[in-house]
N, C-alpha and C. Protein backbone atom coordinates (compact mmCIF):
# COMPACT_ATOMS: atom_id res chain seq x y z
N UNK A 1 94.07 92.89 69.52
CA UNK A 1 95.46 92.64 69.86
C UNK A 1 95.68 93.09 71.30
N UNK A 2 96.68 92.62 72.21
CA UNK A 2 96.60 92.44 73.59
C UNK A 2 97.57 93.61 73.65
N UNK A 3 97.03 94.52 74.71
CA UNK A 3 98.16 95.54 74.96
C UNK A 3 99.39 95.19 75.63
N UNK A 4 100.59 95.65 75.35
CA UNK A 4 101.67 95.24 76.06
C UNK A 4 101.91 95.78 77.58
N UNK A 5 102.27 94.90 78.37
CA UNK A 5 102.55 94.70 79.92
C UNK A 5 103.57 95.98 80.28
N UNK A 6 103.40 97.08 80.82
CA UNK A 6 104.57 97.98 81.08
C UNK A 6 105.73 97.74 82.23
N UNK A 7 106.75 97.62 81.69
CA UNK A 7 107.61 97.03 82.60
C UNK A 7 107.53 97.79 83.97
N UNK A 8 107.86 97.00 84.79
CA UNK A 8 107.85 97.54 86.51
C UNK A 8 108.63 98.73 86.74
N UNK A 9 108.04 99.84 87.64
CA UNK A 9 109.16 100.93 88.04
C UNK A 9 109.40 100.74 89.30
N UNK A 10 109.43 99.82 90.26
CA UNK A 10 110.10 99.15 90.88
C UNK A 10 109.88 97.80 91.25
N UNK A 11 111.34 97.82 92.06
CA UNK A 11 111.88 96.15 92.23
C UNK A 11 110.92 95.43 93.30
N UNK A 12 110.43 94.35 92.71
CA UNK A 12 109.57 93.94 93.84
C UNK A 12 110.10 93.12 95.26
N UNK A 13 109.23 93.48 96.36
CA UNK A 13 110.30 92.89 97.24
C UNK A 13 110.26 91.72 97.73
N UNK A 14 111.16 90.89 97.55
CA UNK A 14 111.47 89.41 98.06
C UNK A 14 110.55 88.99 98.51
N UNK A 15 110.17 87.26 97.87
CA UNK A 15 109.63 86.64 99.43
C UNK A 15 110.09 86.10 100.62
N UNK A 16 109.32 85.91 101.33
CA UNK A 16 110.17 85.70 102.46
C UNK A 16 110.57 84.15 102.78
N UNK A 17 111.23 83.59 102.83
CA UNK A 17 112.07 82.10 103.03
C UNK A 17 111.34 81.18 103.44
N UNK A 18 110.95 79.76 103.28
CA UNK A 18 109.85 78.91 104.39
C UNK A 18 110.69 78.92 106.05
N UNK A 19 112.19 79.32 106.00
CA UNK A 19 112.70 79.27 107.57
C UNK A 19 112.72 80.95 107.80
N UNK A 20 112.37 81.59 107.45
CA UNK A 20 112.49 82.86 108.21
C UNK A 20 110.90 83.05 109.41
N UNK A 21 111.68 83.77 110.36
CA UNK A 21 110.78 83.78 111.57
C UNK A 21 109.34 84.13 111.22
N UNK A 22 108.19 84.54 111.06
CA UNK A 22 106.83 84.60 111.11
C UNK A 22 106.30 85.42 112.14
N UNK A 23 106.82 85.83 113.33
CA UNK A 23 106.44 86.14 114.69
C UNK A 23 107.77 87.79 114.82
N UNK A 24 106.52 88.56 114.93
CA UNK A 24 107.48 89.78 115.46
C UNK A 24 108.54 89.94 116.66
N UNK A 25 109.63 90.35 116.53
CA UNK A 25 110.72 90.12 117.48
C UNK A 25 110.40 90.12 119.33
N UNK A 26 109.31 90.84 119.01
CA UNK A 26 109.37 90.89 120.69
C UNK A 26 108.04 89.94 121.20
N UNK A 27 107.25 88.97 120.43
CA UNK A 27 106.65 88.04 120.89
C UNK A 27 107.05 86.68 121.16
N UNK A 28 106.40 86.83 122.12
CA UNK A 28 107.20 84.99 123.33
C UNK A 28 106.76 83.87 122.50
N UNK A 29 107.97 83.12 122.91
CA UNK A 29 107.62 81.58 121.89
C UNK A 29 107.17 80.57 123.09
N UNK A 30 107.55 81.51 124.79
CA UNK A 30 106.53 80.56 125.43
C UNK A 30 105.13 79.99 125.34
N UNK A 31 105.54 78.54 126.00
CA UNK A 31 104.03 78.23 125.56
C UNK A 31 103.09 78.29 125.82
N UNK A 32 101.71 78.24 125.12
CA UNK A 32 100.05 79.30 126.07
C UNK A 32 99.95 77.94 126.63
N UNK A 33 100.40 76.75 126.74
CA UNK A 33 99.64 75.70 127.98
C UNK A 33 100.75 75.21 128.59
N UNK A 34 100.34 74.29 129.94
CA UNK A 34 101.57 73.79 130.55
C UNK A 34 102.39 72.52 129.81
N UNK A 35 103.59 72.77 130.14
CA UNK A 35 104.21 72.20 129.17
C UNK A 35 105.67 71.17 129.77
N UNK A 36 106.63 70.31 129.19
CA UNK A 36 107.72 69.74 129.89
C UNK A 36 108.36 69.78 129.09
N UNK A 37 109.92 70.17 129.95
CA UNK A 37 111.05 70.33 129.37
C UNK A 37 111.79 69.19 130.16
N UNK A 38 112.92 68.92 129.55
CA UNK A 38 114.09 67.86 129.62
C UNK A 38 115.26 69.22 130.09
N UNK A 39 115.88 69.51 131.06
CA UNK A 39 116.38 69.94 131.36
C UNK A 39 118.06 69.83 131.60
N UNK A 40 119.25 70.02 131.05
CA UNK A 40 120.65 69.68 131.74
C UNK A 40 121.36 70.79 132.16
N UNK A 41 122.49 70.47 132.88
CA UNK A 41 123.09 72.02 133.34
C UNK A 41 124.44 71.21 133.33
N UNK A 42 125.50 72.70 133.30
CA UNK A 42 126.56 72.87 133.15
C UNK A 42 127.19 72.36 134.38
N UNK A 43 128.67 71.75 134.56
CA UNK A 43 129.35 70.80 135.60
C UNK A 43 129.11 72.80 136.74
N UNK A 44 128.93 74.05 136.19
CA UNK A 44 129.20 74.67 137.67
C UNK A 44 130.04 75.75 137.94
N UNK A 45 129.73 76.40 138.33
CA UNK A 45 131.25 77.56 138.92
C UNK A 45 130.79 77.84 140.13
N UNK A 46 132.22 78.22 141.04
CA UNK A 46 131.87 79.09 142.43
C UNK A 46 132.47 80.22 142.68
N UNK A 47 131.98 81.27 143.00
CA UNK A 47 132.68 82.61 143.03
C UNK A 47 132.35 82.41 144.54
N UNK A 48 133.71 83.61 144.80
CA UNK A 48 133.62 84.20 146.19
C UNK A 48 134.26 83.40 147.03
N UNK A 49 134.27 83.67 148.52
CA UNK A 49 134.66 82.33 149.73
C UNK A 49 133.88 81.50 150.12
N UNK A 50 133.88 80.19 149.14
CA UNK A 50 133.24 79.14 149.26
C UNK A 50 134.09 77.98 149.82
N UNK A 51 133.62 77.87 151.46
CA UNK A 51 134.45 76.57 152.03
C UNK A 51 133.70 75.40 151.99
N UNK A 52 132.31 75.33 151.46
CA UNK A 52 132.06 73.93 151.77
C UNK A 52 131.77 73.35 149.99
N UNK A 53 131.41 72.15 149.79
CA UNK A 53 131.33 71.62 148.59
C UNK A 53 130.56 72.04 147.77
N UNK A 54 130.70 71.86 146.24
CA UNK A 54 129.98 72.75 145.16
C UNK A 54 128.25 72.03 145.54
N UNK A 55 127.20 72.88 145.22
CA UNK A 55 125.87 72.06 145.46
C UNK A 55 125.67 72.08 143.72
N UNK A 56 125.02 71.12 143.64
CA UNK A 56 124.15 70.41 142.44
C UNK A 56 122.49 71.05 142.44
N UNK A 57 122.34 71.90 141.83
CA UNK A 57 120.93 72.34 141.32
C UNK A 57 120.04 71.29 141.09
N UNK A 58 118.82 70.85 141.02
CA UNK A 58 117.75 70.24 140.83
C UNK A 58 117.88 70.49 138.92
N UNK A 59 117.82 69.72 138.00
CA UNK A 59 117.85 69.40 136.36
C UNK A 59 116.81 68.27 136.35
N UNK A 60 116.67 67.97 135.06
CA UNK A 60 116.05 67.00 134.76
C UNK A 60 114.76 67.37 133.79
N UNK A 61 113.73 66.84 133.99
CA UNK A 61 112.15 67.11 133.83
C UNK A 61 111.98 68.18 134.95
N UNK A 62 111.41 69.21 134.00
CA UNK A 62 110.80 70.75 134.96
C UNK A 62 109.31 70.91 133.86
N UNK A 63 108.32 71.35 134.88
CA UNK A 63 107.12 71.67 134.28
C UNK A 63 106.67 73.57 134.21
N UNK A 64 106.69 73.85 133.20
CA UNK A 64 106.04 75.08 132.80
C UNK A 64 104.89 75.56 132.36
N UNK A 65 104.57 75.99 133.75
CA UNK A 65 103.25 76.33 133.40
C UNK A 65 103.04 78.20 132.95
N UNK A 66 102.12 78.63 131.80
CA UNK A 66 102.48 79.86 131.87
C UNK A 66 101.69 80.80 132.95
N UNK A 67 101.70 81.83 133.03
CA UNK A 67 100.86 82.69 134.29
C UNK A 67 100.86 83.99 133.59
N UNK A 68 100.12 84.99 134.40
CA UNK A 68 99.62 86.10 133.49
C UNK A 68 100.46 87.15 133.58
N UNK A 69 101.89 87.29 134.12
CA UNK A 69 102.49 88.04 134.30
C UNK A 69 103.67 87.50 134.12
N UNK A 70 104.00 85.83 133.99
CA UNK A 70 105.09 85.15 133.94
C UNK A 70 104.96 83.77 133.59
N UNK A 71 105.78 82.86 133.89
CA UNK A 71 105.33 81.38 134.19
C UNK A 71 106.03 80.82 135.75
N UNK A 72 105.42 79.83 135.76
CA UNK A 72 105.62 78.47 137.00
C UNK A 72 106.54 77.63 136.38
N UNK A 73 107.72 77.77 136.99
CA UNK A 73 108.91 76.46 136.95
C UNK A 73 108.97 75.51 138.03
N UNK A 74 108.31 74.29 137.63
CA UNK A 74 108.51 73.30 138.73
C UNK A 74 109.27 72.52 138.28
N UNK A 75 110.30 72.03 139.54
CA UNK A 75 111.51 70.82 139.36
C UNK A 75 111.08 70.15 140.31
N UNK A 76 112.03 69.31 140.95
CA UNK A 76 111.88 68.29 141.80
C UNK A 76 112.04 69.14 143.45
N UNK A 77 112.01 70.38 143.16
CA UNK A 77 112.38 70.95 144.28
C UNK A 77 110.64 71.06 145.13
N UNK A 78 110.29 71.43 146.24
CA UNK A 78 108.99 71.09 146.34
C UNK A 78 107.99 72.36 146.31
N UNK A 79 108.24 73.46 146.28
CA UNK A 79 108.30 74.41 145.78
C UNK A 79 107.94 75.02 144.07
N UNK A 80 107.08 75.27 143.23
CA UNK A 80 107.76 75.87 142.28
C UNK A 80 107.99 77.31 142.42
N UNK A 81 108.97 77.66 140.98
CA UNK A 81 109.48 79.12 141.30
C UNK A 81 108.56 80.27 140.27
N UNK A 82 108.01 81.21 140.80
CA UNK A 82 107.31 81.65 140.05
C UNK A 82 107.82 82.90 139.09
N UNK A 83 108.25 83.01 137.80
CA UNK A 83 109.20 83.72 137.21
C UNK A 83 108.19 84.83 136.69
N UNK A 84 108.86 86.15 136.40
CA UNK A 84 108.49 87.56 135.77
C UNK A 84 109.13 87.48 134.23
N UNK A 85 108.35 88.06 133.39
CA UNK A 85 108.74 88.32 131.94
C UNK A 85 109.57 89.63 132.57
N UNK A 86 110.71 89.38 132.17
CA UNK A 86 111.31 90.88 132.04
C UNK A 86 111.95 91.56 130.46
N UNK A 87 111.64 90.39 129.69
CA UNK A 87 112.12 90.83 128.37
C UNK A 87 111.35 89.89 127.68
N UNK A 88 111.31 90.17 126.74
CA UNK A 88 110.63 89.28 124.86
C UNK A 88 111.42 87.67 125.27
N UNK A 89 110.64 87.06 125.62
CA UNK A 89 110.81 85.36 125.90
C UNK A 89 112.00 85.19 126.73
N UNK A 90 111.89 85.87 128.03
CA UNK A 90 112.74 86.23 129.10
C UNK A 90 112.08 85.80 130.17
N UNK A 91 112.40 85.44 131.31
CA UNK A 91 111.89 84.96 132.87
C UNK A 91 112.66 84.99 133.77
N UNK A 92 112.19 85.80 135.04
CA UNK A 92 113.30 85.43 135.67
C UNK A 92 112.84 85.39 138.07
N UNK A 93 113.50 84.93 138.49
CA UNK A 93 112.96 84.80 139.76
C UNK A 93 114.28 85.02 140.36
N UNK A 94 113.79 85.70 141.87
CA UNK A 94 114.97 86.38 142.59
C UNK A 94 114.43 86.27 143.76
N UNK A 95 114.73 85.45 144.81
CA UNK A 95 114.34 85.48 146.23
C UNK A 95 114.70 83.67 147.00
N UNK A 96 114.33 83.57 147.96
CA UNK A 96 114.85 81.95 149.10
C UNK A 96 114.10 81.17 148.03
N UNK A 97 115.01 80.36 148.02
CA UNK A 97 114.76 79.07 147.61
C UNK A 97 113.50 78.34 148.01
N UNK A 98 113.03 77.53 147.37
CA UNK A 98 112.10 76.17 147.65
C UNK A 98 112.17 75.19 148.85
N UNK A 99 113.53 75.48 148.95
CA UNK A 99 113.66 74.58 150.48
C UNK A 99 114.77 75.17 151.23
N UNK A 100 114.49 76.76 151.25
CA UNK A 100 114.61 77.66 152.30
C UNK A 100 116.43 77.69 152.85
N UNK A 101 117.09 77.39 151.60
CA UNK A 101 118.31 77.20 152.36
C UNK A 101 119.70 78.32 151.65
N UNK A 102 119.06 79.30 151.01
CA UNK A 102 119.62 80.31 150.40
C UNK A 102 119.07 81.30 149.42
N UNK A 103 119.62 81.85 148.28
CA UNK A 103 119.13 82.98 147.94
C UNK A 103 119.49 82.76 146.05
N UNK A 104 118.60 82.25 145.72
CA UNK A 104 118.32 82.02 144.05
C UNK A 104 118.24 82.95 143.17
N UNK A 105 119.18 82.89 142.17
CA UNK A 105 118.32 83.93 141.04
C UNK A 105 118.46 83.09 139.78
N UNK A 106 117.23 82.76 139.12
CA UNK A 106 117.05 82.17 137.88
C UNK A 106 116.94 83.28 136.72
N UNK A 107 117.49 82.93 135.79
CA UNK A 107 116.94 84.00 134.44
C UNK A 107 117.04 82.90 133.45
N UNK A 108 115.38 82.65 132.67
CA UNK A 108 115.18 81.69 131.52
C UNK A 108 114.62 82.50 130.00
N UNK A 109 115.30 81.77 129.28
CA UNK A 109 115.09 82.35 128.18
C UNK A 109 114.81 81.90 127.25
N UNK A 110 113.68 81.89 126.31
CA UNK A 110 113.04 80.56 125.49
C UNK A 110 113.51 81.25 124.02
N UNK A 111 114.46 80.09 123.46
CA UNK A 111 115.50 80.78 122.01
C UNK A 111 114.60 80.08 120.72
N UNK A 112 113.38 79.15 120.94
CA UNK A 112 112.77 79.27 120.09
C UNK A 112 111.37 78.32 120.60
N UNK A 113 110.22 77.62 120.55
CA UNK A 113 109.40 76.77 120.70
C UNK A 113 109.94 75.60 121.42
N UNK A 114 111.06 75.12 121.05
CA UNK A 114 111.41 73.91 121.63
C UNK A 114 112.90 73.77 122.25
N UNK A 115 113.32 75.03 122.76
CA UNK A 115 114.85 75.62 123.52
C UNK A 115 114.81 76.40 124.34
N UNK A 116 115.63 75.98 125.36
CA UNK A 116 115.49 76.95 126.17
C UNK A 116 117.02 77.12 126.54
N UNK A 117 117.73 78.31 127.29
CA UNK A 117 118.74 78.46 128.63
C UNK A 117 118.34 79.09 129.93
N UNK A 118 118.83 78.54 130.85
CA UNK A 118 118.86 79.51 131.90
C UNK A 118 120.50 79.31 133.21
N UNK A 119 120.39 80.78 133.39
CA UNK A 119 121.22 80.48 133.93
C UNK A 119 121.16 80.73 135.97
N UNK A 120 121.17 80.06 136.66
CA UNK A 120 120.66 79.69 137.35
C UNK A 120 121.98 79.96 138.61
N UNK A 121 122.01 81.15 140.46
CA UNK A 121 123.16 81.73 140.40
C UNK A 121 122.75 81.35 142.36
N UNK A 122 122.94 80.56 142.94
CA UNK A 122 122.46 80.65 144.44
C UNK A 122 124.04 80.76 145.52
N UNK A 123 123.03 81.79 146.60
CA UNK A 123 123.95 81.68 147.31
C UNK A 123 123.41 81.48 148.94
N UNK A 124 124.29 80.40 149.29
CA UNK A 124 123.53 79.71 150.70
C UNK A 124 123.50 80.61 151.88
N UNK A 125 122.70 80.12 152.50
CA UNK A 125 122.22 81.35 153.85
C UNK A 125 123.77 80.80 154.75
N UNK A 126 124.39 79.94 154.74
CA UNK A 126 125.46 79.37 155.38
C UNK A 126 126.81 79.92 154.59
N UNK A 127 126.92 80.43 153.67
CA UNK A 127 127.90 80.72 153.02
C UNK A 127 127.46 82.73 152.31
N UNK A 128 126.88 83.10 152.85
CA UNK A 128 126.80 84.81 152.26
C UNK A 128 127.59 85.41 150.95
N UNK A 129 128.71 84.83 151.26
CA UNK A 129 129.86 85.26 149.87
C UNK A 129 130.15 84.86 149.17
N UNK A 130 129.79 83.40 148.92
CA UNK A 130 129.76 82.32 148.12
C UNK A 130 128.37 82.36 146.91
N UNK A 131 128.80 82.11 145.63
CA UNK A 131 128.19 82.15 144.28
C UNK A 131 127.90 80.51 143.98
N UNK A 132 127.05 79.91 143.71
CA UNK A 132 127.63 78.72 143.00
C UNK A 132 126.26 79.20 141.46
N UNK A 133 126.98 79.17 140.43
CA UNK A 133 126.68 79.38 139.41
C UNK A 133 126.61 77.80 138.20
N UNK A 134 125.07 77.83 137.59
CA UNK A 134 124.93 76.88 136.72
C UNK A 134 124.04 77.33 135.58
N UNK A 135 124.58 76.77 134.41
CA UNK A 135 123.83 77.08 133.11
C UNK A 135 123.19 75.87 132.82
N UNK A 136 122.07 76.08 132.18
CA UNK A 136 121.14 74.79 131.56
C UNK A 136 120.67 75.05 130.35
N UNK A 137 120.46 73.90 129.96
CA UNK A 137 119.90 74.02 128.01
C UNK A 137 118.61 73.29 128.42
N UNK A 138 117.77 73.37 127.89
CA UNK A 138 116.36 72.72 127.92
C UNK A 138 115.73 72.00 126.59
N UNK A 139 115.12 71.39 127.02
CA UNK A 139 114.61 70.74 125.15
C UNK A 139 113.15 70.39 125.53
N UNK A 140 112.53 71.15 124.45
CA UNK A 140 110.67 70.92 125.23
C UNK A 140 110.47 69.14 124.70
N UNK A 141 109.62 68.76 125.22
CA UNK A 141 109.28 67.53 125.12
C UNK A 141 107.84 67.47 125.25
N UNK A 142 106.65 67.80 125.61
CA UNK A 142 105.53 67.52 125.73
C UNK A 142 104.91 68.33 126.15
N UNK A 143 103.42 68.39 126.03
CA UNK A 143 102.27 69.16 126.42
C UNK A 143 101.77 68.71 127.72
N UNK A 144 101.43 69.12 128.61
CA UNK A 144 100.95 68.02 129.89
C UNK A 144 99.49 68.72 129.72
């Protein structure tokens, strides 16, 4: 005769969901090869004394490549910008522009494998006090 099963002295714990994350909080969902995003940005803001017209950031198709301390953001600018991890799927670049005509600061942030934001803050060597500020959403699209 089969001995009886002793009931549990504790509760066993849950499994875990097929959508719950897999990847510990502070590992990057950037990607290990170069990669393309579809890029758009926000119509814009300008802080400060800005007398001449709002400028339009470079959007579109940007290529990411990763690097060992960061990644490579190339746009249409001719230049790419070479970004620092400063946080868990964080990037960010701070110095003259690609075509030398002011003072950039990018911060990108990858919200899962195939998303991105950044928000993107220049101010022209012709204008010192002037902000022009733009946000972008990204959507990965391909492996290159």
């Amino acid at each position: 005769m089969p001995t009886p099963t002793p009931a549990p002295t504790s509760t066993p714990e849950p499994l875990s969901s097929p959508t719950a994350p897999t990847r510990p909080a502070d590992q990057d969902v950037l990607p290990r090869q170069r990669s393309v995003w579809d890029t758009k940005i926000s119509p814009g803001e300008t802080f400060g004394e800005c007398a001449g017209q709002a400028i339009l950031p470079a959007y579109g198709l940007v290529q990411i490549t990763p690097t060992e301390d960061g990644l490579e953001w190339k746009n249409q600018e001719p230049q790419p910008y070479r970004m620092v991890r400063i946080a868990p799927n964080t990037y960010r670049f701070a110095g003259q522009s690609a075509v030398n005509n002011g003072i950039v600061t990018m911060t990108v942030t990858f919200l899962d494998e195939k998303s991105l934001v950044m928000l993107r803050e220049f101010t022209p060597n012709a204008e010192p006090n002037c902000v022009h500020r733009h946000e972008y959403a990204g959507e990965f699209k391909w492996f290159r």
